[in-house]
Protein backbone atom coordinates (compact mmCIF):
# COMPACT_ATOMS: atom_id res chain seq x y z
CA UNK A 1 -75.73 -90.65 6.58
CA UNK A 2 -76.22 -88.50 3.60
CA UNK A 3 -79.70 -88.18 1.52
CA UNK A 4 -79.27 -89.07 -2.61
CA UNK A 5 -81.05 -86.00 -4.73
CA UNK A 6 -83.79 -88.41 -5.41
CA UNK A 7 -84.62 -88.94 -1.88
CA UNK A 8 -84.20 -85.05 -0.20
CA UNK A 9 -86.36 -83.76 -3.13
CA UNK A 10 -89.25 -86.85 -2.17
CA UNK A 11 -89.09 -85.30 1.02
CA UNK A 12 -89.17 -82.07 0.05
CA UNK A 13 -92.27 -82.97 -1.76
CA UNK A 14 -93.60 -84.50 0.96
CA UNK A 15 -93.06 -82.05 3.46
CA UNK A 16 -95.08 -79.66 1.14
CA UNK A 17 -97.83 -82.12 1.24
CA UNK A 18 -98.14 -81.10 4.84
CA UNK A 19 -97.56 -77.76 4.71
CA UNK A 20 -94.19 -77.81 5.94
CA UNK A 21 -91.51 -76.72 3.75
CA UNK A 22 -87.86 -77.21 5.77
CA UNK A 23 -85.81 -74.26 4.36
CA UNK A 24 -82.82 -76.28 4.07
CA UNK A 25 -84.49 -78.53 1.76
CA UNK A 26 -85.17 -76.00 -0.20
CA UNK A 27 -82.11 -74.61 -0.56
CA UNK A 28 -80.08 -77.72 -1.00
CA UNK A 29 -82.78 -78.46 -3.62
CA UNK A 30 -81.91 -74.81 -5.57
CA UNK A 31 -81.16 -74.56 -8.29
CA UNK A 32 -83.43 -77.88 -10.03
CA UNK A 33 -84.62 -76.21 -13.08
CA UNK A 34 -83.76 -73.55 -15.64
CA UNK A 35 -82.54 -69.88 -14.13
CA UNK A 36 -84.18 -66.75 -15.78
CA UNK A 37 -82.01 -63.38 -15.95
CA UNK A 38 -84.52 -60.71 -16.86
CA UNK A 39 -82.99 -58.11 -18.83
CA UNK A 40 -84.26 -55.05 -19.16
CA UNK A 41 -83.19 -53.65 -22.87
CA UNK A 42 -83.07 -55.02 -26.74
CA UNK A 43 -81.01 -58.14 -27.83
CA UNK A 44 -77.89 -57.33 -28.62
CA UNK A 45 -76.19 -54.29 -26.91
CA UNK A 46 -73.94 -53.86 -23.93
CA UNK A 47 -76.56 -54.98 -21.21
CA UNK A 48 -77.52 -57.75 -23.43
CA UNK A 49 -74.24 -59.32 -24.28
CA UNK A 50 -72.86 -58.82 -20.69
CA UNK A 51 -75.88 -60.44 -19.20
CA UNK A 52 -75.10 -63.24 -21.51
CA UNK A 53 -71.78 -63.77 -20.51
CA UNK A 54 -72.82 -63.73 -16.37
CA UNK A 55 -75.23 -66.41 -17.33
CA UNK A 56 -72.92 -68.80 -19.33
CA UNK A 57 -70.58 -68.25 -16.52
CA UNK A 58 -73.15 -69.26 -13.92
CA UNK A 59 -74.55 -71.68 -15.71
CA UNK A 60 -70.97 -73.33 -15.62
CA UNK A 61 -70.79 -73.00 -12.05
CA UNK A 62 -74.46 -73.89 -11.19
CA UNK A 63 -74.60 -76.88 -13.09
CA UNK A 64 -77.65 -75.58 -14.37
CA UNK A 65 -79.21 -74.11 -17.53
CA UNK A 66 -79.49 -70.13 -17.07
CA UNK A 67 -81.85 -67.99 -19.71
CA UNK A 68 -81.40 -64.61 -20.77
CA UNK A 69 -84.78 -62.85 -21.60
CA UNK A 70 -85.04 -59.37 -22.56
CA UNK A 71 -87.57 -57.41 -21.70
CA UNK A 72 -87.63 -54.12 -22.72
CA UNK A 73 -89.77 -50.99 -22.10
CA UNK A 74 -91.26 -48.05 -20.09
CA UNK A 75 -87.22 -47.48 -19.09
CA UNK A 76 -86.59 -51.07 -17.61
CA UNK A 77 -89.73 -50.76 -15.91
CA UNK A 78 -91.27 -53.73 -17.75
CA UNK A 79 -88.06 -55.81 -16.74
CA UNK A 80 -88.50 -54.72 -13.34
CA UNK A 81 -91.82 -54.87 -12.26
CA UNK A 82 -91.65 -58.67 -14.16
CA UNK A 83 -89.12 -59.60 -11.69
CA UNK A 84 -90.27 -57.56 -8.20
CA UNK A 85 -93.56 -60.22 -8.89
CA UNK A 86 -91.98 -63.42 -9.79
CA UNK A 87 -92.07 -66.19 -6.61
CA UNK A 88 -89.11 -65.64 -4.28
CA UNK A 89 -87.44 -68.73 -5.26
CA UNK A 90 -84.07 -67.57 -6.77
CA UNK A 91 -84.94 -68.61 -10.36
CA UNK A 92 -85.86 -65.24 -12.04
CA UNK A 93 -82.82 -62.60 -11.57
CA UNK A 94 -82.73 -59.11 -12.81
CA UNK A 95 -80.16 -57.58 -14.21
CA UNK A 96 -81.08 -53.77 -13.01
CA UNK A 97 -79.73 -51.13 -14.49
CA UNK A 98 -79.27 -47.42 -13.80
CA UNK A 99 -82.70 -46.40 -14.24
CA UNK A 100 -83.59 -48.19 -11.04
CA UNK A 101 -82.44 -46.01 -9.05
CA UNK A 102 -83.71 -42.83 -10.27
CA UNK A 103 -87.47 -43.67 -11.96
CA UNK A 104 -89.56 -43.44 -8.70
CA UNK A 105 -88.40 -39.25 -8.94
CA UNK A 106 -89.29 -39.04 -12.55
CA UNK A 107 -92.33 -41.19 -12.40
CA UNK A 108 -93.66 -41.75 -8.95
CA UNK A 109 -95.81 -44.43 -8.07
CA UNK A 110 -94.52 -47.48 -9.94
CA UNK A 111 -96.28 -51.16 -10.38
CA UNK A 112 -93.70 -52.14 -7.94
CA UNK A 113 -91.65 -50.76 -4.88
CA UNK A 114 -87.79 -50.52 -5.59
CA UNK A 115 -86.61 -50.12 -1.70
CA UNK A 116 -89.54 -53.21 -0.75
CA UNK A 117 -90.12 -55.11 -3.37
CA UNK A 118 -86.73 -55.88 -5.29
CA UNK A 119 -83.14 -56.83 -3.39
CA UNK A 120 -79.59 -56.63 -4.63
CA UNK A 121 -77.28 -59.34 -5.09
CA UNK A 122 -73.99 -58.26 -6.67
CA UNK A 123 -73.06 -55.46 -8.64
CA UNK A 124 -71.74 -56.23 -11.49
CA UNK A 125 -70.89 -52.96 -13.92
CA UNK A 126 -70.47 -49.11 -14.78
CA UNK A 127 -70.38 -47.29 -17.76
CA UNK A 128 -68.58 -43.77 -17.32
CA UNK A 129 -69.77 -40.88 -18.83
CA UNK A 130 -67.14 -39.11 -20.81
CA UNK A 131 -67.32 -34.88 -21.52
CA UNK A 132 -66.90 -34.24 -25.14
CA UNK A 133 -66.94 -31.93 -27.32
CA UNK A 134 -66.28 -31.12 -31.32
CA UNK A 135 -62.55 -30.77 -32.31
CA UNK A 136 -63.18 -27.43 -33.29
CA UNK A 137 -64.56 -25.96 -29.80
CA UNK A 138 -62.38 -23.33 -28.39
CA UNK A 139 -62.57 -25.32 -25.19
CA UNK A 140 -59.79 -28.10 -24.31
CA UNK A 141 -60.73 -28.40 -20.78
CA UNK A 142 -63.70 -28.89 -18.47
CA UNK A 143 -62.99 -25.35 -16.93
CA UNK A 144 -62.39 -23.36 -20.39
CA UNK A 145 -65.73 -25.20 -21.44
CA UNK A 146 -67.39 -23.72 -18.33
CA UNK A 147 -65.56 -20.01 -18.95
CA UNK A 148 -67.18 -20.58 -22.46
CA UNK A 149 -70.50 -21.04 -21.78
CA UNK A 150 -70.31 -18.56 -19.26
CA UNK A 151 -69.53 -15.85 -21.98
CA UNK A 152 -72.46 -17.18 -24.27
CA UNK A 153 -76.11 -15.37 -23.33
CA UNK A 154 -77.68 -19.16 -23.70
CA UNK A 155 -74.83 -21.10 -21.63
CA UNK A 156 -74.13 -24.24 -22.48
CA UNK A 157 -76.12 -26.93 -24.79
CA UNK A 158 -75.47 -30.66 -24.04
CA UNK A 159 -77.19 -33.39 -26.53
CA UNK A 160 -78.63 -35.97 -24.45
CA UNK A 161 -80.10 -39.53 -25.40
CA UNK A 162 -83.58 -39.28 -23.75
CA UNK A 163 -85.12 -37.28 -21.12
CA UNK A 164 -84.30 -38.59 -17.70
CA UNK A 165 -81.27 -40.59 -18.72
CA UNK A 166 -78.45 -41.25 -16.69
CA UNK A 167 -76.44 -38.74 -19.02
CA UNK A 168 -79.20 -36.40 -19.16
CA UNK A 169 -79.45 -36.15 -15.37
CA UNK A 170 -75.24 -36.29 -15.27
CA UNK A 171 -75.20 -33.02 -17.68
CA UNK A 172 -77.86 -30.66 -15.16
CA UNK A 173 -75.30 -31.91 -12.34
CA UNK A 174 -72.32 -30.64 -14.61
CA UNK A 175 -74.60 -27.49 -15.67
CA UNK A 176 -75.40 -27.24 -11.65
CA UNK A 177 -72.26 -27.87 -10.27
CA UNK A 178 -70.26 -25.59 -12.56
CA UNK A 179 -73.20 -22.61 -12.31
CA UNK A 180 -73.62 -22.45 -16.09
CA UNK A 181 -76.75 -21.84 -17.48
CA UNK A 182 -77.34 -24.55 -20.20
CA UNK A 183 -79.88 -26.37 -22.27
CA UNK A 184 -80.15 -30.34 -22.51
CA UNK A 185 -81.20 -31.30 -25.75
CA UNK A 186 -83.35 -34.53 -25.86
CA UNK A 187 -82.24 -37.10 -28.70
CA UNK A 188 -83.26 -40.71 -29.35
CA UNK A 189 -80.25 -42.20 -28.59
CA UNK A 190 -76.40 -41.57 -28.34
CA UNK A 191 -75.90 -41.53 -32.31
CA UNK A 192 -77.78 -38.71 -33.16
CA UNK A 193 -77.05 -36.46 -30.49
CA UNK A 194 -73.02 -37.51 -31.61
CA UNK A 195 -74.36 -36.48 -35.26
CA UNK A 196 -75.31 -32.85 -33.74
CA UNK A 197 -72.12 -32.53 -32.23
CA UNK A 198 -70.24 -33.45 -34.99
CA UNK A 199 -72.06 -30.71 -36.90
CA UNK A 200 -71.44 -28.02 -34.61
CA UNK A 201 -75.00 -27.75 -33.50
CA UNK A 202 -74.15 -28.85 -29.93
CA UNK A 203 -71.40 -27.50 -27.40
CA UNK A 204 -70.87 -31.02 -25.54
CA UNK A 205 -72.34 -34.34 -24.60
CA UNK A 206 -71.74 -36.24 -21.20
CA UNK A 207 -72.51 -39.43 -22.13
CA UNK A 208 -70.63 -43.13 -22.77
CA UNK A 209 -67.88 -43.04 -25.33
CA UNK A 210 -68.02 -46.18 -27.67
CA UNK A 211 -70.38 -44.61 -30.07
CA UNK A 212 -68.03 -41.47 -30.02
CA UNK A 213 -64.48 -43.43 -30.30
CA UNK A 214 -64.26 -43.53 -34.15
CA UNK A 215 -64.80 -39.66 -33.91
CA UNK A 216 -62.26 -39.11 -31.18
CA UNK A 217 -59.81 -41.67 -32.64
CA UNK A 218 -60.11 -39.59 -36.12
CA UNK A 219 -59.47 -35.95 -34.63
CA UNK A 220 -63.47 -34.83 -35.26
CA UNK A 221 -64.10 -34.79 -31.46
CA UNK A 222 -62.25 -34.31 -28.27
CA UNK A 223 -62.43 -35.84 -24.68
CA UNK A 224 -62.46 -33.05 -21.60
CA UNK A 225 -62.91 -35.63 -19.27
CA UNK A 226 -64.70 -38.60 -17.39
CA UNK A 227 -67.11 -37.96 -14.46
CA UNK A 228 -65.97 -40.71 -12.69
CA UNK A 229 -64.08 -41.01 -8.98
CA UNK A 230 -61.02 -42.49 -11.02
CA UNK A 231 -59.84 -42.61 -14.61
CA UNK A 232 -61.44 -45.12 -16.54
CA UNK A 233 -59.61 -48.10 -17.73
CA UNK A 234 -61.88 -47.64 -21.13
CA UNK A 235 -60.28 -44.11 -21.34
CA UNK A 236 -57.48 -43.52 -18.93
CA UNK A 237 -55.96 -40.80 -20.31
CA UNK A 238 -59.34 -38.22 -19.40
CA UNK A 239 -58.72 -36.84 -16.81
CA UNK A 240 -61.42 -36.95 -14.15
CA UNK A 241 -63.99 -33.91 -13.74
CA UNK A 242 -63.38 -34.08 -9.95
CA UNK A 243 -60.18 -33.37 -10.65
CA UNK A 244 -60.58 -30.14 -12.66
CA UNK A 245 -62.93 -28.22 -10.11
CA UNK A 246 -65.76 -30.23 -10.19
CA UNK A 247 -65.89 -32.64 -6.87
CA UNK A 248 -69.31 -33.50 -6.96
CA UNK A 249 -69.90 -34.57 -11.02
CA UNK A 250 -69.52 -38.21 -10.44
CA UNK A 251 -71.93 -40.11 -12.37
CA UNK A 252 -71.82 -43.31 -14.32
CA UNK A 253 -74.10 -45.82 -15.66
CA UNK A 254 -74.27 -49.20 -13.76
CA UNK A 255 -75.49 -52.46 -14.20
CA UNK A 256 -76.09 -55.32 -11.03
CA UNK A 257 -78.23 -58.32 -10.24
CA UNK A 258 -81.48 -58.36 -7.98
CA UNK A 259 -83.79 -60.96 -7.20
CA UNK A 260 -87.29 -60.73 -5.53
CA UNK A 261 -87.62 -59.69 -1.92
CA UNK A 262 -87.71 -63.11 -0.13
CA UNK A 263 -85.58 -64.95 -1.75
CA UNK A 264 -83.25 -66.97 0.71
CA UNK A 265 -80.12 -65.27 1.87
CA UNK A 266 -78.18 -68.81 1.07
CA UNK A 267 -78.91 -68.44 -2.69
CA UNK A 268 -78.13 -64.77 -2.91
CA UNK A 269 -75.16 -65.54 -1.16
CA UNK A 270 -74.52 -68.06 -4.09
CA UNK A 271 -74.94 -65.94 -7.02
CA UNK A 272 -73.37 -63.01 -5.13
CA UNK A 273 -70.32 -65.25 -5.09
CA UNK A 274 -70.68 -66.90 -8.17
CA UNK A 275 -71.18 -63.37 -10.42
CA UNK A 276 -67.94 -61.84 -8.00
CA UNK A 277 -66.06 -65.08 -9.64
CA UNK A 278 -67.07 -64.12 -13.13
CA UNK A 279 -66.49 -60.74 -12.46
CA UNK A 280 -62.78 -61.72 -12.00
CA UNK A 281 -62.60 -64.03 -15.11
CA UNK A 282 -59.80 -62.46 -17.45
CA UNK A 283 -61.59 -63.15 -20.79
CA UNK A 284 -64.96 -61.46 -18.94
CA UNK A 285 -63.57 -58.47 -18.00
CA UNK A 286 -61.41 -58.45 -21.39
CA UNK A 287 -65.43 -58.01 -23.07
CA UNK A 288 -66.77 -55.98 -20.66
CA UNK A 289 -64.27 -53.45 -21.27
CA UNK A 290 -64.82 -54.31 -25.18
CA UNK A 291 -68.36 -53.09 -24.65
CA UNK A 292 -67.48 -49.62 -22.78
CA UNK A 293 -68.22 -51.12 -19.67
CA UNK A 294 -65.91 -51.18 -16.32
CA UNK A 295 -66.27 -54.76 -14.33
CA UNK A 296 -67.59 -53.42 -10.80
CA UNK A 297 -67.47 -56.83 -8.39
CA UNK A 298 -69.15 -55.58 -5.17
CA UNK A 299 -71.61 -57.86 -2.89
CA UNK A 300 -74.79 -57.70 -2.22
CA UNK A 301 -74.18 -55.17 0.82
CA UNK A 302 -72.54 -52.98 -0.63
CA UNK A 303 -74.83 -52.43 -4.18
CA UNK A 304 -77.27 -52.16 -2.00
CA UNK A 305 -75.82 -48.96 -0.10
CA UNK A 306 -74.53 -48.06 -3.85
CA UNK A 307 -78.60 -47.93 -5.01
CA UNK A 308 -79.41 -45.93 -1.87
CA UNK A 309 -76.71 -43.16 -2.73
CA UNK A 310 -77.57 -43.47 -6.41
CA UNK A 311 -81.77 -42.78 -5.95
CA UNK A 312 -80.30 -39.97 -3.01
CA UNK A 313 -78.30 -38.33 -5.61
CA UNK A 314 -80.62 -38.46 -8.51
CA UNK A 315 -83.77 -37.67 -6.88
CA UNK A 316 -82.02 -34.32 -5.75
CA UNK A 317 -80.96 -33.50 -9.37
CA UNK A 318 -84.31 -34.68 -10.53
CA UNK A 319 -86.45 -32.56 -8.09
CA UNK A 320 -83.93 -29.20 -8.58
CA UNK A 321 -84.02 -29.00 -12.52
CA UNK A 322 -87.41 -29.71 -11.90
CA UNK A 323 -87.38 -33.16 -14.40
CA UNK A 324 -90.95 -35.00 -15.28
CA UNK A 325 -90.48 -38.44 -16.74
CA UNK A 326 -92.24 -38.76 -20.49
């Protein structure tokens, strides 16, 4: 015999009543009500729209109305200290981003605990860092950009879009890796760091390319490379940086769902699914890429053991170049 909605969520109810929640109520109940993706930056950019397009997707699939709210500050730590102390019920989500995995070595103690507190669910993005440089450098590969800096008595200097950033932490691993000495140059943001480039004031940026494309597309700057395992499918004609000498500058920006420590493995095993599926929607992937971002499906497992390597990595780089977060 099988139970109508009505009656399995009376006896969910009353099996509260006593105390006694059965977890497969519970999960045949989820999800009921409205689904919150926390996001952790402004309306309208890349993590934005892209969260926007999981949640219509899922919201398709779930039969169920799914929220984006934004959250920004403090370098998503406002998003994700929101979410690591919402109820472990599977209705708040947050869409992490790269910062996750590297502000406990910049910061330390945090309002929340990102191995304990927070789990993943599914990956769902990357944004790869491109090398470039003005049109005019003498440099037209990652190695004569090295042999450059090496003949300058200040080394190399990268503009960067905020202390601690993915791209600022990429360019000491570049500086590290290729043993150049170097300055990174702390801007608000990628467009005025491109606006120092652009005026000769910088010798390179390692950082995401839509802002630069215009620039590269019109012969004022030029593309050494990508720091990521593979060509990108943004970019695919940089070649990678691993391939020109430098195995260990891998380093992208990322973007992946987490929900609350305690949340039951049968929903995460739903929206791990569910996102993979939207992940492998043509028109989806068609704006990811739109928004200089590379669809990464991978399950919960697996971005999990991707966040481990990621706050391994980082927190080396961090600690070495001796990085404080501001």
């Amino acid at each position: 015999m099988t139970m109508s909605r009505r009656t399995l969520l009376s006896a969910a109810a009353a099996a509260a009543c006593t105390g006694i929640v059965p977890s497969a109520l519970a999960r045949q109940a989820w999800p009921d009500r409205n689904v919150k993706i926390v996001a952790p930056y402004g309306a309208g950019g890349p993590s934005d729209l892209s969260a926007r397009l999981i949640g219509n997707y899922l919201a398709q699939h779930l039969n169920q109305s799914v929220i984006v709210e934004n959250k920004a500050g403090a370098g998503t730590r406002v998003a994700n200290e929101f979410v690591a102390q919402a109820p472990a019920d599977g209705y708040t989500i947050l869409y992490a981003a790269a910062p996750y995995s590297t502000l406990q070595a910049l910061y330390g103690e945090l309002g929340y605990d990102p191995k304990k507190d927070l789990q993943p669910v599914a990956m769902s993005a990357t944004v790869p860092l491109f090398l470039i440089v003005n049109a005019q450098s003498p440099a037209k590969t990652a190695q004569e950009l090295i042999d450059y800096g090496k003949s300058q008595t200040n080394g190399l200097t990268f503009g960067s879009p905020g202390n601690g950033s993915l791209p600022h932490l990429a360019a000491e691993l570049f500086l590290r890796d290729a043993d150049v000495k170097g300055l990174t140059v702390q801007y608000r943001g990628d467009v005025a760091a491109y606006t120092d480039l652009l005026a000769g004031r910088l010798d390179a940026t390692l950082t995401a390319i839509t802002a630069a494309l215009p620039h590269i597309q019109s012969g004022k700057l030029r593309v050494l490379g990508v720091a990521s395992a593979e060509p990108s499918e943004i970019y695919p004609q940089a070649p990678t940086l691993r391939g020109q000498g430098l195995p260990n500058v891998v380093a992208s920006g990322w973007y992946g769902f987490m929900v609350p420590a305690g949340v039951p493995a049968e929903i995460v095993n739903r929206l791990d699914t569910e996102i993979n599926n939207a992940l492998a929607d043509a028109d989806i992937r068609k704006r990811f890429l739109a928004q200089g971002m590379e669809p990464h499906p991978g399950n919960a497992a697996a971005f999990g053991k991707f966040i481990d390597a990621e706050m391994a990595k980082w927190s080396d780089v961090i600690q070495k170049a001796g990085i404080r977060g501001s």
